[in-house]
N, C-alpha and C. Protein backbone atom coordinates (compact mmCIF):
# COMPACT_ATOMS: atom_id res chain seq x y z
N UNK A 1 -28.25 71.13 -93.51
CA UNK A 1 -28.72 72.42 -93.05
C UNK A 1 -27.59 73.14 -92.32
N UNK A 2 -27.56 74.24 -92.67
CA UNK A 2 -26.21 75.05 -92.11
C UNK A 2 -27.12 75.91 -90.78
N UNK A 3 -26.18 75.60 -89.72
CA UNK A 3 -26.65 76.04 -88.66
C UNK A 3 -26.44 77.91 -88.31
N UNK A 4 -27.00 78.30 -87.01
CA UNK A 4 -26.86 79.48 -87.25
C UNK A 4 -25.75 80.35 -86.17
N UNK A 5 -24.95 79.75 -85.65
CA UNK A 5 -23.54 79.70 -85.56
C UNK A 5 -22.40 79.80 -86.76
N UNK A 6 -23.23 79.23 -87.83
CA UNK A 6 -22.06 78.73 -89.09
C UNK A 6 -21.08 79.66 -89.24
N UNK A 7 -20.20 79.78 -89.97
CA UNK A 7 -19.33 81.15 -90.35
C UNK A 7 -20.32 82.13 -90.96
N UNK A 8 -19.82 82.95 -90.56
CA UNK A 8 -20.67 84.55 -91.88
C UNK A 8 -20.64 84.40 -93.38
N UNK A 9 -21.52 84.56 -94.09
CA UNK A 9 -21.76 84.02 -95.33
C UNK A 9 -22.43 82.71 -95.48
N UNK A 10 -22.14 81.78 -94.25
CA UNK A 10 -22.43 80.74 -95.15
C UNK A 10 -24.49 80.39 -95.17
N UNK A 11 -24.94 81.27 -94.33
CA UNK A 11 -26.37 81.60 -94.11
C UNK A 11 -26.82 82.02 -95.75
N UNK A 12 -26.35 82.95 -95.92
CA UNK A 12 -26.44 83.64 -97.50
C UNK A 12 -26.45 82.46 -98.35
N UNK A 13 -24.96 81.64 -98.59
CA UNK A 13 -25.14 80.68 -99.25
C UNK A 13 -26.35 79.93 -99.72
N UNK A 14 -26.52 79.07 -98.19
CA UNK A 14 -27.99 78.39 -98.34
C UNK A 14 -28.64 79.32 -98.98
N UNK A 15 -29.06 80.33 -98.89
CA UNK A 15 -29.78 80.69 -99.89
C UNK A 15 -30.15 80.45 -101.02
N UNK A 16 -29.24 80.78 -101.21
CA UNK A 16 -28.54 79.97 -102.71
C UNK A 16 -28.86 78.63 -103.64
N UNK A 17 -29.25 77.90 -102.53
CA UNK A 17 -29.44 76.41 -103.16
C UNK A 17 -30.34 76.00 -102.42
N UNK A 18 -31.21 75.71 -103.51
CA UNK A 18 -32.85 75.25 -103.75
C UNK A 18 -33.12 73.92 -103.67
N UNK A 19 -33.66 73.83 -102.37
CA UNK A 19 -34.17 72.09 -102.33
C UNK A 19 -35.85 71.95 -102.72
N UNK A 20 -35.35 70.81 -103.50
CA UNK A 20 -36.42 70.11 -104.45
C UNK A 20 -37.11 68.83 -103.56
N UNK A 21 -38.31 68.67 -103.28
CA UNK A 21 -38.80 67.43 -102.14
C UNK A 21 -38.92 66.63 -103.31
N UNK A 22 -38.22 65.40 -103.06
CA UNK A 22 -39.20 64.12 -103.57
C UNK A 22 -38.64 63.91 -105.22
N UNK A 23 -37.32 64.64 -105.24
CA UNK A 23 -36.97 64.54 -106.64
C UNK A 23 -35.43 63.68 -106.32
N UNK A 24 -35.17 62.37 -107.42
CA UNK A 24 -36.13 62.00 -108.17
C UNK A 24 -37.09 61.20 -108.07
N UNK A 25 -37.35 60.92 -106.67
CA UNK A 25 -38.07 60.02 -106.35
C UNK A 25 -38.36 60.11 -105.15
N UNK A 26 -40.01 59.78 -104.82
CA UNK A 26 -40.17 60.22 -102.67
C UNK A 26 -39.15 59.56 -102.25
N UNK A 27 -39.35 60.38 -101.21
CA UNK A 27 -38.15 60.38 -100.10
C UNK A 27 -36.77 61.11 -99.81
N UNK A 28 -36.80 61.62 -101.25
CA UNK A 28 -35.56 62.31 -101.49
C UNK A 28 -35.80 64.12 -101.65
N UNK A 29 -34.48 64.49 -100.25
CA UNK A 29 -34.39 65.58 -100.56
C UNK A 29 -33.36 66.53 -101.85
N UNK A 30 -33.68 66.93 -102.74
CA UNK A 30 -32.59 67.07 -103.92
C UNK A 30 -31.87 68.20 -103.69
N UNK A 31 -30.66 68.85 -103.51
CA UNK A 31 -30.29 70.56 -103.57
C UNK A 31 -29.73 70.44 -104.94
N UNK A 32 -30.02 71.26 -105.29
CA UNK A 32 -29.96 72.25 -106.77
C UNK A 32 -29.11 73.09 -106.54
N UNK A 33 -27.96 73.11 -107.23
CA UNK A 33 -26.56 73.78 -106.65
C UNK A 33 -27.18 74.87 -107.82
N UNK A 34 -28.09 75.11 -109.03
CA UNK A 34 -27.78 75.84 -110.15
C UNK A 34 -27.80 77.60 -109.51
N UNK A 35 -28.71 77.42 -108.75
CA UNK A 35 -29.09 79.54 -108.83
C UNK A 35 -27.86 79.50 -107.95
N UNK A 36 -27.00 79.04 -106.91
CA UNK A 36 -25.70 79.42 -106.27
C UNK A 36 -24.20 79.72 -107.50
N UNK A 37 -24.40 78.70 -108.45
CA UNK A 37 -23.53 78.71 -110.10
C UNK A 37 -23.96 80.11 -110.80
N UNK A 38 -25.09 80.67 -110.49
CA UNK A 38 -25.41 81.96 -111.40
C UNK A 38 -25.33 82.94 -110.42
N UNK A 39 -24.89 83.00 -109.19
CA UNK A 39 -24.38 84.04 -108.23
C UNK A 39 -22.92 84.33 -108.61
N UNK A 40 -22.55 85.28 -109.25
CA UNK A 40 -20.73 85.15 -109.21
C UNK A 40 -20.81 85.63 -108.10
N UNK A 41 -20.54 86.44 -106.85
CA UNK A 41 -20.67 86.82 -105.70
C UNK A 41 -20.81 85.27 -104.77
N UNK A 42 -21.88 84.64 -104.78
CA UNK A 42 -21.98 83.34 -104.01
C UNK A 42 -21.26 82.36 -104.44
N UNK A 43 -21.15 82.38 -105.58
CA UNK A 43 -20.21 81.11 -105.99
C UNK A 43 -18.53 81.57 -105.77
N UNK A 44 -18.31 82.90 -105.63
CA UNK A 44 -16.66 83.21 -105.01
C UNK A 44 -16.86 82.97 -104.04
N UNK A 45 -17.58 83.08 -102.89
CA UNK A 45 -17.72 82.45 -101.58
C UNK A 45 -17.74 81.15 -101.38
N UNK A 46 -18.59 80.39 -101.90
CA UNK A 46 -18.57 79.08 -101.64
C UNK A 46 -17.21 78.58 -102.41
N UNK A 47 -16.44 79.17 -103.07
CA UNK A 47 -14.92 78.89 -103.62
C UNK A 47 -14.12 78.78 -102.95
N UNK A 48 -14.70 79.59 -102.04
CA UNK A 48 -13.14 80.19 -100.37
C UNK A 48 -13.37 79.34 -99.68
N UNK A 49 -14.82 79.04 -99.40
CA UNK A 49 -14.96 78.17 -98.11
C UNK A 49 -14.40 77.21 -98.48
N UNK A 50 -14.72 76.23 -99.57
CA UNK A 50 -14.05 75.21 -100.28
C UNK A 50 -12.47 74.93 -100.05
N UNK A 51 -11.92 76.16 -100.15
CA UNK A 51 -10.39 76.14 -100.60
C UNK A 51 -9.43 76.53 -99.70
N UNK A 52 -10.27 77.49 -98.61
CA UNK A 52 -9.80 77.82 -97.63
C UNK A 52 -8.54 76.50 -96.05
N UNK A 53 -9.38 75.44 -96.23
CA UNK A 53 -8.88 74.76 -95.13
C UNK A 53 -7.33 74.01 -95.87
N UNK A 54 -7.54 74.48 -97.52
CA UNK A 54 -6.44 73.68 -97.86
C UNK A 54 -5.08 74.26 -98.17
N UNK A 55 -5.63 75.81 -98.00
CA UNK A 55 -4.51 77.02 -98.28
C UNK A 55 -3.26 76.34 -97.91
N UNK A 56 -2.49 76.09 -97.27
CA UNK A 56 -1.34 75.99 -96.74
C UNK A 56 -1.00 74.74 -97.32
N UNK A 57 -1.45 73.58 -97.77
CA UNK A 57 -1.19 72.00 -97.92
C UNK A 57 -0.63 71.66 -99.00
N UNK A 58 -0.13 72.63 -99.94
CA UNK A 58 0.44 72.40 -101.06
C UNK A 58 0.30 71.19 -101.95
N UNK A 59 -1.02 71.48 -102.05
CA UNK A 59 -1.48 70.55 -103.13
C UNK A 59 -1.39 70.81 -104.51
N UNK A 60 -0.98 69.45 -105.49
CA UNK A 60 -0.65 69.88 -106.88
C UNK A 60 -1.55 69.61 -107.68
N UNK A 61 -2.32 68.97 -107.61
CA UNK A 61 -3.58 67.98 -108.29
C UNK A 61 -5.04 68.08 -107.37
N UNK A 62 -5.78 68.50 -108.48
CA UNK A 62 -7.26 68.07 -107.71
C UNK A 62 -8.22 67.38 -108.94
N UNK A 63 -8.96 66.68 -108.06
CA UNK A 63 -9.93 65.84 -109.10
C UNK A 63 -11.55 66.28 -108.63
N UNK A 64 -11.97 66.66 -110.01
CA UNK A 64 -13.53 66.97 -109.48
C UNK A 64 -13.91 65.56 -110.12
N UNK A 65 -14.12 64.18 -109.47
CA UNK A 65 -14.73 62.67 -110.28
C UNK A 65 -16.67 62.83 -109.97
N UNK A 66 -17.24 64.23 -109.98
CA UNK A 66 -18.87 64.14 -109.60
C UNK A 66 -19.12 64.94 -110.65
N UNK A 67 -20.36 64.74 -111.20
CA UNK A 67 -20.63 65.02 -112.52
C UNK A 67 -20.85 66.48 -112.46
N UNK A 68 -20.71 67.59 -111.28
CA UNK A 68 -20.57 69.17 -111.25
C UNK A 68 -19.37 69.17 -110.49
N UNK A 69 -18.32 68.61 -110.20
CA UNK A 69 -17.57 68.47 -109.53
C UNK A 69 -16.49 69.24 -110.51
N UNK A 70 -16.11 69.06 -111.68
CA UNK A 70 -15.41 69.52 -112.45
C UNK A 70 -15.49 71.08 -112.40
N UNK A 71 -16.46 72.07 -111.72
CA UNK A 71 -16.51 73.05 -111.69
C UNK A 71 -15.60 73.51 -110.42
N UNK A 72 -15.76 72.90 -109.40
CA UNK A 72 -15.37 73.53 -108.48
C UNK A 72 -13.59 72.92 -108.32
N UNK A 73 -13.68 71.66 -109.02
CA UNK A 73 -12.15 71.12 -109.08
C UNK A 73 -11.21 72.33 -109.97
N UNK A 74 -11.84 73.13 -110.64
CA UNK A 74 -10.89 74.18 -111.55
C UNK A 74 -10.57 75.18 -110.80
């Protein structure tokens, strides 16, 4: 849960992504990254936030190894 201090935007975000109770099984809370993937607007945001702390670190390689991970590793 993103608190309400968080940075600006990232309130919006949550929006964004839809928790599912009890999927796939009780007990489990699920987030559904999909309606934030069909925001181009939210999904350039959640890109920055992502990428932002690494601006400067000159990194050459990234690995998305999570089965939606490959999206945000590009």
């Amino acid at each position: 849960m993103v608190s309400r201090t968080a940075t600006p935007g990232a309130l919006e975000l949550q929006t964004l992504i839809r928790e599912v109770a009890d999927f796939p099984k009780p007990g489990i809370l699920f987030r559904d990254i999909t309606p934030l993937l069909g925001d181009p607007a939210g999904l350039s945001l959640a890109v920055e936030f992502l990428t932002q702390p690494y601006r400067d670190k000159h990194i050459d390689v990234v690995v998305g190894a999570e089965s939606r991970g490959f999206i945000f590793g590009t």
